[in-house]
PDB file of N, CA and C in Angstrom:
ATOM      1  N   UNK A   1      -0.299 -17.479   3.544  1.00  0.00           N
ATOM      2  CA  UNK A   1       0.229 -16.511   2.606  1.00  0.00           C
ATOM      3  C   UNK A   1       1.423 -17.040   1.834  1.00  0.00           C
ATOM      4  N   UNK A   2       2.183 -17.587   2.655  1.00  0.00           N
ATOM      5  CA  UNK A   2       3.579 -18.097   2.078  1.00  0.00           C
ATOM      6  C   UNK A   2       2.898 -19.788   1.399  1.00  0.00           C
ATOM      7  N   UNK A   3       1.965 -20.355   1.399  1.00  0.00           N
ATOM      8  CA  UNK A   3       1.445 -21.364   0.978  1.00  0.00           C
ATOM      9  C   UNK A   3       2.054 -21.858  -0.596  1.00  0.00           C
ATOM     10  N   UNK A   4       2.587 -23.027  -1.026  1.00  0.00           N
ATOM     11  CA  UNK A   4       3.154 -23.223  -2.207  1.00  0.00           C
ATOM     12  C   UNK A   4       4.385 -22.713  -1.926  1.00  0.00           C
ATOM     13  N   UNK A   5       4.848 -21.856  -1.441  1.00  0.00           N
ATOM     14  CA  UNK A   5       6.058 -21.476  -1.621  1.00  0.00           C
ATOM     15  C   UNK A   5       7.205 -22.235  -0.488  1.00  0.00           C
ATOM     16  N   UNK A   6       8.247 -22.560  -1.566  1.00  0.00           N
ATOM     17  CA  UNK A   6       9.568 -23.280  -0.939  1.00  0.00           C
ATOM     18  C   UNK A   6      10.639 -22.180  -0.681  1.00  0.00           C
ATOM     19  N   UNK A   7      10.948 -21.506  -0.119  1.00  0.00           N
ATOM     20  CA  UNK A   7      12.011 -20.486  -0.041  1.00  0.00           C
ATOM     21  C   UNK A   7      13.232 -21.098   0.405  1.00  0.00           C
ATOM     22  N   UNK A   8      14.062 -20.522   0.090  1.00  0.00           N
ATOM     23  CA  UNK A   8      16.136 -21.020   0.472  1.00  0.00           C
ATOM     24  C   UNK A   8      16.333 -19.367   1.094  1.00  0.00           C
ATOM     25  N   UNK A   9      16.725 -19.829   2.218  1.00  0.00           N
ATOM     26  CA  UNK A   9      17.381 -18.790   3.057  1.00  0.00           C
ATOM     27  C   UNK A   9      19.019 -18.358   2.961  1.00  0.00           C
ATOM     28  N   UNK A  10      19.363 -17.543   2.487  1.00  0.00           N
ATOM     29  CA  UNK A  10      21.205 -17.208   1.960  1.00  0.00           C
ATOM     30  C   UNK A  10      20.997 -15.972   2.596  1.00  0.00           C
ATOM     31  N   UNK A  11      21.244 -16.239   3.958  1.00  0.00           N
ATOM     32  CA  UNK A  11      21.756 -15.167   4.844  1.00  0.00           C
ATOM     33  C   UNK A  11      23.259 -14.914   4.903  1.00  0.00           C
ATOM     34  N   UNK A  12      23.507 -13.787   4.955  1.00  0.00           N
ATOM     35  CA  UNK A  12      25.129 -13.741   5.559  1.00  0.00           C
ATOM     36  C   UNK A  12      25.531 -14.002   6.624  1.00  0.00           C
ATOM     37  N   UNK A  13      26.600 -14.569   6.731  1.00  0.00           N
ATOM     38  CA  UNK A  13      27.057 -14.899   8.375  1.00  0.00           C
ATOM     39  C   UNK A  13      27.074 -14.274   8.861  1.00  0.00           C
ATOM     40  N   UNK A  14      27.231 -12.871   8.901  1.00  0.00           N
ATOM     41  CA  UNK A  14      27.446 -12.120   9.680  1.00  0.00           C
ATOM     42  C   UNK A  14      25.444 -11.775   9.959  1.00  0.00           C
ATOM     43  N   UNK A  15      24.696 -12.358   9.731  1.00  0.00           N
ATOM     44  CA  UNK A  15      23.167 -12.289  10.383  1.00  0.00           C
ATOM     45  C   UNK A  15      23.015 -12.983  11.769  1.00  0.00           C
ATOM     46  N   UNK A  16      22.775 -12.667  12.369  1.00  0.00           N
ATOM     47  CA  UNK A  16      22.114 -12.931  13.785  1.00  0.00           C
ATOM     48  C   UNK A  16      21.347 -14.978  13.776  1.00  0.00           C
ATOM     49  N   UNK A  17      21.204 -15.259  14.614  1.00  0.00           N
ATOM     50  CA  UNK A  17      20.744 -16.547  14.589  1.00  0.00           C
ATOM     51  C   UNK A  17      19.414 -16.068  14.840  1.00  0.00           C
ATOM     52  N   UNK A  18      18.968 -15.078  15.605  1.00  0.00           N
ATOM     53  CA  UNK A  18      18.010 -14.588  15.970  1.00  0.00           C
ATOM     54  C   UNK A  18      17.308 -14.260  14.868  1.00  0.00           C
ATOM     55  N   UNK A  19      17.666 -13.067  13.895  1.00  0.00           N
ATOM     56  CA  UNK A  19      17.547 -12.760  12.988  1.00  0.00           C
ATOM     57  C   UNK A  19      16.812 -13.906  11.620  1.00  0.00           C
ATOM     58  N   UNK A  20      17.828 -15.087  11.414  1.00  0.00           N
ATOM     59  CA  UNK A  20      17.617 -16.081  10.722  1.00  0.00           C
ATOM     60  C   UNK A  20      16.378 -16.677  11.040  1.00  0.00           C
ATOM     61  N   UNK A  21      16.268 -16.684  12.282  1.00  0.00           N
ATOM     62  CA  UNK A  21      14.763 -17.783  13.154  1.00  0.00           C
ATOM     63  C   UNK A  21      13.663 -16.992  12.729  1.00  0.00           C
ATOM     64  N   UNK A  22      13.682 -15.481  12.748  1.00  0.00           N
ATOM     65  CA  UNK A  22      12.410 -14.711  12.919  1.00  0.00           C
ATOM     66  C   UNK A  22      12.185 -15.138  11.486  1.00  0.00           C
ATOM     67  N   UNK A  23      13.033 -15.210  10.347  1.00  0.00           N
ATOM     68  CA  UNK A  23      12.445 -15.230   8.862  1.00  0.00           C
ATOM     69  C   UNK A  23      11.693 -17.106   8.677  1.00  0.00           C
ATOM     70  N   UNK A  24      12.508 -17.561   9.585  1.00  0.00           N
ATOM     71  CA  UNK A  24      12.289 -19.037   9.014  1.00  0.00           C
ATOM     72  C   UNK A  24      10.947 -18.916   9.518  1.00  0.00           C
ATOM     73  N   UNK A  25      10.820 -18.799  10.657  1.00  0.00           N
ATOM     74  CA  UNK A  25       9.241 -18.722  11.751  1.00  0.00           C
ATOM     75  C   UNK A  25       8.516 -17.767  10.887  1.00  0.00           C
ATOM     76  N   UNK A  26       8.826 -17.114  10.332  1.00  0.00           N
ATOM     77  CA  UNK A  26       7.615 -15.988   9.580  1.00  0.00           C
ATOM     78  C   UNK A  26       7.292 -17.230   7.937  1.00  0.00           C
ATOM     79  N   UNK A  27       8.241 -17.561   7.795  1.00  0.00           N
ATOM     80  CA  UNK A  27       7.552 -18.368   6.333  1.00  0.00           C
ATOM     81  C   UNK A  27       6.593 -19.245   6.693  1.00  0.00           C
ATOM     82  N   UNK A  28       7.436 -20.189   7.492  1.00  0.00           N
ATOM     83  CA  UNK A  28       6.859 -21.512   8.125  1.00  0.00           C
ATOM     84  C   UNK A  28       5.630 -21.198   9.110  1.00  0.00           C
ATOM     85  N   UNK A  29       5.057 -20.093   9.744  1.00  0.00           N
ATOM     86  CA  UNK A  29       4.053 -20.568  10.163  1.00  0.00           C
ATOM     87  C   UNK A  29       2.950 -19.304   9.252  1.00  0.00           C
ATOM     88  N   UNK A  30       3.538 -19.181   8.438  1.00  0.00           N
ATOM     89  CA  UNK A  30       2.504 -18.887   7.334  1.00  0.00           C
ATOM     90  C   UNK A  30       2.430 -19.383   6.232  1.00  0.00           C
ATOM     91  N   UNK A  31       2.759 -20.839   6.547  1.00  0.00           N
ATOM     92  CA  UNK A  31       2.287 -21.778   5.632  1.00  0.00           C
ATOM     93  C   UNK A  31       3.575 -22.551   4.321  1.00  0.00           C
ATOM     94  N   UNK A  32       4.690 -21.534   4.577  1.00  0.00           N
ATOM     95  CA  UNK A  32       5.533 -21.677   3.494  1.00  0.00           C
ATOM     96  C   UNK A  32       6.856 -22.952   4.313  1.00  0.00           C
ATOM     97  N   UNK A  33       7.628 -23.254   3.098  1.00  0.00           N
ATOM     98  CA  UNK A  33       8.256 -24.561   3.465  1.00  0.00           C
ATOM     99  C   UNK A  33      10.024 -23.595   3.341  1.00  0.00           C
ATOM    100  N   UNK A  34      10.782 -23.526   4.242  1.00  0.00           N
ATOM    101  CA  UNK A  34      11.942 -23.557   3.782  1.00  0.00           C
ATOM    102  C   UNK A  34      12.885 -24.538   3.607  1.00  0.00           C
ATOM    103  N   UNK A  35      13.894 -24.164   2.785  1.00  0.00           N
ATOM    104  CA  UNK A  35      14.809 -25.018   2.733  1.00  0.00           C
ATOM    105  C   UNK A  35      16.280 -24.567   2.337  1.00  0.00           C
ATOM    106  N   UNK A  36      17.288 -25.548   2.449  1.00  0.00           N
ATOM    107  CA  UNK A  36      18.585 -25.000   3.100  1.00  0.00           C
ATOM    108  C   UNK A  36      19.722 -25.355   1.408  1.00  0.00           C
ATOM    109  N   UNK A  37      18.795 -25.917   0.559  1.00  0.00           N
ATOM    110  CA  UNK A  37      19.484 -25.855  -0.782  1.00  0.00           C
ATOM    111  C   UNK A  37      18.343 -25.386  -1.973  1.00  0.00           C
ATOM    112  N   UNK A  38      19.097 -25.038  -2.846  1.00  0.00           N
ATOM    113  CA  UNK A  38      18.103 -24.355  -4.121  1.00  0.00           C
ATOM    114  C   UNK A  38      18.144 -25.333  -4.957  1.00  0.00           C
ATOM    115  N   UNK A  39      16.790 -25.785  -5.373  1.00  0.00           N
ATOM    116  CA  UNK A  39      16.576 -26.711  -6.566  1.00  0.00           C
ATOM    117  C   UNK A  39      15.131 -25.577  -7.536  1.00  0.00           C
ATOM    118  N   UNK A  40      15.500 -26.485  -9.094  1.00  0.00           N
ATOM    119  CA  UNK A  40      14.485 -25.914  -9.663  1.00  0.00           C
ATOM    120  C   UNK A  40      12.566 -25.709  -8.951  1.00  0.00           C
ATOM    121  N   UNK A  41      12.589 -26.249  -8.069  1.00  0.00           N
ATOM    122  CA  UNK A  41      11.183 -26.096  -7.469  1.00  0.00           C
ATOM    123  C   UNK A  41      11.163 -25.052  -6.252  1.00  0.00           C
ATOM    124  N   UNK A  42      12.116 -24.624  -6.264  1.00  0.00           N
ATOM    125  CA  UNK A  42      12.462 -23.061  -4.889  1.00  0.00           C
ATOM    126  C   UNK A  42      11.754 -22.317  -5.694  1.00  0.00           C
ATOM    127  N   UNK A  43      10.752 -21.707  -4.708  1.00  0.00           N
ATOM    128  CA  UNK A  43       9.916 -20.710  -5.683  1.00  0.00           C
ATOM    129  C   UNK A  43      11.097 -18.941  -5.265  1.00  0.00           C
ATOM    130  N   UNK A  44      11.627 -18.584  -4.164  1.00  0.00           N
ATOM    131  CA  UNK A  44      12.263 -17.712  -3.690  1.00  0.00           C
ATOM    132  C   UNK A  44      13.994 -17.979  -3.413  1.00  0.00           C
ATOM    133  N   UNK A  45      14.458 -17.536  -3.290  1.00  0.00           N
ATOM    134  CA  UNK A  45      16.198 -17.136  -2.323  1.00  0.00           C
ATOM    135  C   UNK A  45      15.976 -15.960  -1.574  1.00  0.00           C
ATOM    136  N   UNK A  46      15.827 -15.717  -0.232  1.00  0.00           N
ATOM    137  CA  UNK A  46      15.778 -14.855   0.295  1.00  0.00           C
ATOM    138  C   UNK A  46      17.438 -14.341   1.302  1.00  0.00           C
ATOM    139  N   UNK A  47      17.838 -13.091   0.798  1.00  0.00           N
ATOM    140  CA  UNK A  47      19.434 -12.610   1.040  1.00  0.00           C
ATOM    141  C   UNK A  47      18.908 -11.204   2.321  1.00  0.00           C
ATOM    142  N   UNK A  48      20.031 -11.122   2.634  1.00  0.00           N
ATOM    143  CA  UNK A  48      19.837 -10.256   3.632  1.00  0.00           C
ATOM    144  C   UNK A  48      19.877  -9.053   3.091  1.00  0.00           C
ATOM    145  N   UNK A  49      21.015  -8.564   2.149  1.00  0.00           N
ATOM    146  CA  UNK A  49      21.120  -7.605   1.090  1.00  0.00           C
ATOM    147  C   UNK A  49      21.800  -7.965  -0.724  1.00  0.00           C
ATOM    148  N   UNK A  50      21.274  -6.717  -0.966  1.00  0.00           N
ATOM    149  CA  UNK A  50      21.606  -6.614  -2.525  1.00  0.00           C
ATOM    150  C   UNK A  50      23.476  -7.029  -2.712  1.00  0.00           C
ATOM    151  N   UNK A  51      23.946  -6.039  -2.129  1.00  0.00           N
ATOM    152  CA  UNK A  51      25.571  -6.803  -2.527  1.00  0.00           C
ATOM    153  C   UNK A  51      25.963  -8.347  -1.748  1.00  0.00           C
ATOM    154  N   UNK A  52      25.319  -8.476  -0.807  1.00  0.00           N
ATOM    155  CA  UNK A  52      25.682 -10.204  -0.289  1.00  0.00           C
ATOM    156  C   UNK A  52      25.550 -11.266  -1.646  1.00  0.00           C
ATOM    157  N   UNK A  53      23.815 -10.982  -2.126  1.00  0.00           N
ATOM    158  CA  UNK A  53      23.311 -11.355  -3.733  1.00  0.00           C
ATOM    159  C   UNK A  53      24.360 -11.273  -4.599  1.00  0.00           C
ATOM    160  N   UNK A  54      25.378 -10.610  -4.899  1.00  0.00           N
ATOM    161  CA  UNK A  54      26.184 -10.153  -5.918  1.00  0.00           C
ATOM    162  C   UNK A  54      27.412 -11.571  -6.008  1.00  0.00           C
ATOM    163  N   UNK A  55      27.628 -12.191  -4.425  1.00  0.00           N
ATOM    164  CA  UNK A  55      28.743 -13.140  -4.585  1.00  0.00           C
ATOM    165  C   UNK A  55      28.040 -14.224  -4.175  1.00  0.00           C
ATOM    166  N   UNK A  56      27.466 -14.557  -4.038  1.00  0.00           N
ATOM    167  CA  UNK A  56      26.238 -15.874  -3.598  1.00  0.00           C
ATOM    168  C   UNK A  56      26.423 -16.789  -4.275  1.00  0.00           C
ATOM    169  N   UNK A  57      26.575 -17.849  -3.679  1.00  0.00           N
ATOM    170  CA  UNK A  57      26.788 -19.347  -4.794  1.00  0.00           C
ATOM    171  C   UNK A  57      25.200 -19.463  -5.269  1.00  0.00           C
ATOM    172  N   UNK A  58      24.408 -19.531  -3.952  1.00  0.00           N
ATOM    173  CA  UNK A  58      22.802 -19.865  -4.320  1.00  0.00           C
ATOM    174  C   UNK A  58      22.442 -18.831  -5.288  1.00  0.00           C
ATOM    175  N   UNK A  59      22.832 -18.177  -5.055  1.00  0.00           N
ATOM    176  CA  UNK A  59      22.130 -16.716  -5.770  1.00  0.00           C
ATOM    177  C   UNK A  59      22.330 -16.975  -7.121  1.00  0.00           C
ATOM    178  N   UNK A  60      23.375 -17.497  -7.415  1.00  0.00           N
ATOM    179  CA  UNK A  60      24.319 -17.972  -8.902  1.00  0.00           C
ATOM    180  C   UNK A  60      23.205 -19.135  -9.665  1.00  0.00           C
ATOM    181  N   UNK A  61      23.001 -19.584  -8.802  1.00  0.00           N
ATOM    182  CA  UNK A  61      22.295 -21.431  -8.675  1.00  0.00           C
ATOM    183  C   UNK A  61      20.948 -20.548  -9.046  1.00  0.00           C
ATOM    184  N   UNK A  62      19.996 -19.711  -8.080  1.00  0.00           N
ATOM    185  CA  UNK A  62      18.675 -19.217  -8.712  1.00  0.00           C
ATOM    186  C   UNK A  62      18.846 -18.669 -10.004  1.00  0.00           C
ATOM    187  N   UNK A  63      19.638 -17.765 -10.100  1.00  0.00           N
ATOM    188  CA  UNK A  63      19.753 -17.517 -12.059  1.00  0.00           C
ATOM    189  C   UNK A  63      19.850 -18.160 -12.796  1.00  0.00           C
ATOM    190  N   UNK A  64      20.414 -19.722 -12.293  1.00  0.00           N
ATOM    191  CA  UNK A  64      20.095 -20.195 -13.280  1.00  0.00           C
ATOM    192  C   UNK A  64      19.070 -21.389 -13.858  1.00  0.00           C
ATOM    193  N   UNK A  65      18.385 -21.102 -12.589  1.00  0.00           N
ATOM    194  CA  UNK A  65      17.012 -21.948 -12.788  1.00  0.00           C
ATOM    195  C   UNK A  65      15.971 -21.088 -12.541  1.00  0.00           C
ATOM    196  N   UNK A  66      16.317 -19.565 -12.697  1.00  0.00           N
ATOM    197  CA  UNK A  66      15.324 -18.570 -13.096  1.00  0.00           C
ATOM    198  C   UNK A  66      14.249 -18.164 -11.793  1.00  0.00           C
ATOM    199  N   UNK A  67      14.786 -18.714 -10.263  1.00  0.00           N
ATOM    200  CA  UNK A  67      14.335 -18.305  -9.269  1.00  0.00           C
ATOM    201  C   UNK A  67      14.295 -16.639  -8.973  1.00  0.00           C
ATOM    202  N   UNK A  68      13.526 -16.121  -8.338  1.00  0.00           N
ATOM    203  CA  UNK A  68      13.651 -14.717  -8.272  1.00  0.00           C
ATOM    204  C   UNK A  68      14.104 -14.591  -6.901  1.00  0.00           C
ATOM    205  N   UNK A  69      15.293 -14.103  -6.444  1.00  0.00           N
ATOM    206  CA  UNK A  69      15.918 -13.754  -5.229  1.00  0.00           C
ATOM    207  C   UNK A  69      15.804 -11.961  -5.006  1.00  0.00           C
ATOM    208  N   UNK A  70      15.200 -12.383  -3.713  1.00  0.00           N
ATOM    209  CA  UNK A  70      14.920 -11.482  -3.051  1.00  0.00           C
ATOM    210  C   UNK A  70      15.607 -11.015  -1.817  1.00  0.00           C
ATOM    211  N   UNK A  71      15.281  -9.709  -1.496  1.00  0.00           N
ATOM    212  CA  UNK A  71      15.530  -9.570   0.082  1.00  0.00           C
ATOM    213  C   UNK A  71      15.004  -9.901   0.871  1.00  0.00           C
ATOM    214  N   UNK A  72      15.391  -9.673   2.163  1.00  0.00           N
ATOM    215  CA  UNK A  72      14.426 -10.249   3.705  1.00  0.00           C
ATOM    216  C   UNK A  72      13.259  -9.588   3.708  1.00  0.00           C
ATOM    217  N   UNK A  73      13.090  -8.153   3.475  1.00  0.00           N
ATOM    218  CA  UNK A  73      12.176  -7.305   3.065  1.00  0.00           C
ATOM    219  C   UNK A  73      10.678  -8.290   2.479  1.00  0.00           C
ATOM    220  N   UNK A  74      11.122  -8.329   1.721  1.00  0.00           N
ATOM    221  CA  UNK A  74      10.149  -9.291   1.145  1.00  0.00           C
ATOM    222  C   UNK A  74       9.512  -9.922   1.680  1.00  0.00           C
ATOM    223  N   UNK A  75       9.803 -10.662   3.146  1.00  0.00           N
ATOM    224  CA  UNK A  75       9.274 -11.535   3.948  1.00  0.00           C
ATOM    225  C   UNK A  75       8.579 -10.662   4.729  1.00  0.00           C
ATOM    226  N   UNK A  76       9.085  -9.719   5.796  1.00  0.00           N
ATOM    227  CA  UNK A  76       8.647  -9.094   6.769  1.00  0.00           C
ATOM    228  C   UNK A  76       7.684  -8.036   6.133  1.00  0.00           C
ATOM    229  N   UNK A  77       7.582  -7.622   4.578  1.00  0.00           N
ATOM    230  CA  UNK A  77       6.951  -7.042   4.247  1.00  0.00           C
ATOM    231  C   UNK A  77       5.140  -7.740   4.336  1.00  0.00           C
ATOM    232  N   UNK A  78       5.760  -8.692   3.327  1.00  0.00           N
ATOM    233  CA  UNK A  78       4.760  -9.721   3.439  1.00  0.00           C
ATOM    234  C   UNK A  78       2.918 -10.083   4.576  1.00  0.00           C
ATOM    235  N   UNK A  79       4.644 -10.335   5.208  1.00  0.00           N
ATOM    236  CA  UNK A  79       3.662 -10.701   6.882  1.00  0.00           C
ATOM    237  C   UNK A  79       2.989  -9.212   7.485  1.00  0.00           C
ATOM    238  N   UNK A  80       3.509  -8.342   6.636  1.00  0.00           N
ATOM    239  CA  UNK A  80       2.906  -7.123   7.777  1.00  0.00           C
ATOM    240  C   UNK A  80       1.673  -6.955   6.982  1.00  0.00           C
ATOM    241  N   UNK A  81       1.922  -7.084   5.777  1.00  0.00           N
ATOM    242  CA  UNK A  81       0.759  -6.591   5.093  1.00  0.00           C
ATOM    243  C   UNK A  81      -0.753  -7.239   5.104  1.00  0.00           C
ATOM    244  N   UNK A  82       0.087  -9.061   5.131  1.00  0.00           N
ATOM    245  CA  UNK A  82      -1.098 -10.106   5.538  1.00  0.00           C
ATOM    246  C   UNK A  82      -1.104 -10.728   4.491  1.00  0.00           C
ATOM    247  N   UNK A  83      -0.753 -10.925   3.604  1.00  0.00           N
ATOM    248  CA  UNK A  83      -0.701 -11.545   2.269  1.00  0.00           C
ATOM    249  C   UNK A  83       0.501 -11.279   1.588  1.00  0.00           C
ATOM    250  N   UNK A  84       0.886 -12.314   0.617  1.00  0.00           N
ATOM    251  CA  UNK A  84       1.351 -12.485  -0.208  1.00  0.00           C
ATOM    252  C   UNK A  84       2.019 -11.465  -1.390  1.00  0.00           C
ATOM    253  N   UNK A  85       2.986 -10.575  -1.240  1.00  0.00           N
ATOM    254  CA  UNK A  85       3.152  -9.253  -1.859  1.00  0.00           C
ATOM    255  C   UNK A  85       3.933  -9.939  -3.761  1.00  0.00           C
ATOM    256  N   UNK A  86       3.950  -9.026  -4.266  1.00  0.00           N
ATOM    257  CA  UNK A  86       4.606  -9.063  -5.400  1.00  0.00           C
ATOM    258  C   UNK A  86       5.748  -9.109  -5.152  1.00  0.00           C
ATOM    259  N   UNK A  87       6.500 -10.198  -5.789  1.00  0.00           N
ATOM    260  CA  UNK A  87       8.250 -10.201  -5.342  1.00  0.00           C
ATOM    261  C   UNK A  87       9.097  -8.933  -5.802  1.00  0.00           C
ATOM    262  N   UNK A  88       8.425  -8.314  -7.625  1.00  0.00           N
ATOM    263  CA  UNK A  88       9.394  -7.511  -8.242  1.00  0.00           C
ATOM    264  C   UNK A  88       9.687  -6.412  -7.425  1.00  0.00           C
ATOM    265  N   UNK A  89       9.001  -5.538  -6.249  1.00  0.00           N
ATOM    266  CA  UNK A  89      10.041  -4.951  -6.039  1.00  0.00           C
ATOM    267  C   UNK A  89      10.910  -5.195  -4.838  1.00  0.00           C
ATOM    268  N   UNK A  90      11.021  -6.313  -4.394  1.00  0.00           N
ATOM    269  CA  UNK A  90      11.940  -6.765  -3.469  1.00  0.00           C
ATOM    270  C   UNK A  90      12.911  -7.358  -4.063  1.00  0.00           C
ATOM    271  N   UNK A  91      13.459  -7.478  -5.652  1.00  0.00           N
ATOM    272  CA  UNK A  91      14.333  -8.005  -5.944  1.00  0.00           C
ATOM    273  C   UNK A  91      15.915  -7.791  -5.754  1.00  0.00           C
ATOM    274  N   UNK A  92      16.772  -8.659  -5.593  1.00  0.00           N
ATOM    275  CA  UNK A  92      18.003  -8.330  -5.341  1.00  0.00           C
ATOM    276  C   UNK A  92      18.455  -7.649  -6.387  1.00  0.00           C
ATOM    277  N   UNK A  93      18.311  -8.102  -7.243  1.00  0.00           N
ATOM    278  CA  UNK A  93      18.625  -8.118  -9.093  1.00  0.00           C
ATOM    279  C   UNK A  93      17.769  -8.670 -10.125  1.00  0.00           C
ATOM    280  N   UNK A  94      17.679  -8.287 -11.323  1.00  0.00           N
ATOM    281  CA  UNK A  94      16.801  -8.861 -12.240  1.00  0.00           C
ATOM    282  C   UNK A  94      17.280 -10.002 -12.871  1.00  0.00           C
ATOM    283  N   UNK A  95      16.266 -10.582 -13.197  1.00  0.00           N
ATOM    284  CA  UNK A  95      16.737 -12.034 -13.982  1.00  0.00           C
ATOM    285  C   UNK A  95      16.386 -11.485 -15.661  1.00  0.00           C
ATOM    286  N   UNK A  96      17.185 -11.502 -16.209  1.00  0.00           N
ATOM    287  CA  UNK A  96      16.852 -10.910 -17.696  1.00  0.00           C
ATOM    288  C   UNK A  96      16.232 -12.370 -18.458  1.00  0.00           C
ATOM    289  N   UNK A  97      15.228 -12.236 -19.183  1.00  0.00           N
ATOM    290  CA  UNK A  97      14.353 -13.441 -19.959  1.00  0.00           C
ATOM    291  C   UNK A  97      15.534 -14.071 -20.930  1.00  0.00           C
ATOM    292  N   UNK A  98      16.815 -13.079 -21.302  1.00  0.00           N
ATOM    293  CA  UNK A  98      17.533 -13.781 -22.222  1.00  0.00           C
ATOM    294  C   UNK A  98      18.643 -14.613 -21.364  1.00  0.00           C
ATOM    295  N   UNK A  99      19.078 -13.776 -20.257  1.00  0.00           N
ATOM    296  CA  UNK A  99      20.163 -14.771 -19.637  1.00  0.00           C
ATOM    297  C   UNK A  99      19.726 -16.117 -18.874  1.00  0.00           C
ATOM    298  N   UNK A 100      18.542 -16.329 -18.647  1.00  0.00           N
ATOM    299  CA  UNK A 100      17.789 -17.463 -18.184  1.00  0.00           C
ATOM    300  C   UNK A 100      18.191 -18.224 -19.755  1.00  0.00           C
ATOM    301  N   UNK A 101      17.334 -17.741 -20.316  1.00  0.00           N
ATOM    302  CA  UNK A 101      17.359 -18.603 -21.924  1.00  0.00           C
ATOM    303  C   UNK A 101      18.094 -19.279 -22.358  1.00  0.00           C
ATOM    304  N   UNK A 102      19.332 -18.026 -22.646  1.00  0.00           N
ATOM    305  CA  UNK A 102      21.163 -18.662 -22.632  1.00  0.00           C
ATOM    306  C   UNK A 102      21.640 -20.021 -21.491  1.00  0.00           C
ATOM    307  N   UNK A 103      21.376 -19.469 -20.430  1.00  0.00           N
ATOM    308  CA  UNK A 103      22.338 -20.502 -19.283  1.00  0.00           C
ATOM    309  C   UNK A 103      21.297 -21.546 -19.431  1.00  0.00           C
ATOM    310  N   UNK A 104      19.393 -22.034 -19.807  1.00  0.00           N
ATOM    311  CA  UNK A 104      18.955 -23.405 -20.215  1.00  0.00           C
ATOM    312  C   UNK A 104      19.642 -24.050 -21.353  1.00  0.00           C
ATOM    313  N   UNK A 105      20.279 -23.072 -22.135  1.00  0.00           N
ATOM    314  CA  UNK A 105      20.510 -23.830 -23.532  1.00  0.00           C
ATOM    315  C   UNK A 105      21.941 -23.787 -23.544  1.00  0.00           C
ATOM    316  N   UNK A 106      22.590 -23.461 -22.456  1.00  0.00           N
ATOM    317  CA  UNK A 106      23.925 -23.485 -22.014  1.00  0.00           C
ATOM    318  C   UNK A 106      24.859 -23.274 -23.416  1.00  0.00           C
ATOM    319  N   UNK A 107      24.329 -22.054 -23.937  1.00  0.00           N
ATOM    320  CA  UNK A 107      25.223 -20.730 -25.084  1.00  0.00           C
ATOM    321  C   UNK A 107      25.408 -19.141 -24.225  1.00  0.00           C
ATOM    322  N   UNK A 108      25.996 -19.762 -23.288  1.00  0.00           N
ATOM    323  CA  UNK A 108      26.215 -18.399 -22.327  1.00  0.00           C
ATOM    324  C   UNK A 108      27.475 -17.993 -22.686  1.00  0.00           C
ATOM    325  N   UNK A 109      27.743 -16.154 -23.470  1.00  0.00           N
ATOM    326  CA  UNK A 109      29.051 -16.478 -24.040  1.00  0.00           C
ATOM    327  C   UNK A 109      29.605 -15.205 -22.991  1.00  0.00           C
ATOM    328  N   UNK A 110      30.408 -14.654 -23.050  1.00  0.00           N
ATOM    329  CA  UNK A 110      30.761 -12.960 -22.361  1.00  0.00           C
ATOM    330  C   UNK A 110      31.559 -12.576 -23.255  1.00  0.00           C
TER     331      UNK A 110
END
């Protein structure tokens, strides 16, 4: 289910080790690869919650290579269902098509 997919795990410290293992073990033996930095080929960022997402270096790093970061939800949803779910509504936040655009062509103004 998780097949093709590279996920980056940006848990909060304050998550369980326990906690962390069950997500890594749920990607990885359904086929998916994690990993512990975000490059343009991370298909996911998976956060524990929406405001952790809000100060996230990675989280910063997926916007701007247009990764869609999600919650844990997403994972455990996933696996319950048996397949592969739609990320949009597990998103932390939206990636807007223009602020991707801006931060490739690095005219990001405020």
């Amino acid at each position: 289910m998780f097949s093709g997919c590279i996920v980056t795990l940006d848990l909060a410290t304050n998550a369980s080790f326990r906690e962390k293992e069950i997500l890594r073990k749920a990607i990885v033996n359904n086929g998916g690869v994690v990993s512990y930095i975000i490059t343009k080929k991370s298909t996911h960022v998976v956060v524990a919650s929406k405001e952790f997402a809000q100060t996230s270096y990675r989280c910063e790093r997926a916007l701007k290579y247009g990764v869609p970061v999600v919650t844990s939800d997403f994972i455990t949803k996933s696996v319950e269902a048996g397949f592969l779910l739609n990320h949009e509504s597990f998103l932390a936040f939206k990636i807007e098509k223009e602020s991707v655009d801006e931060l490739k062509s690095g005219k990001l103004s405020t």
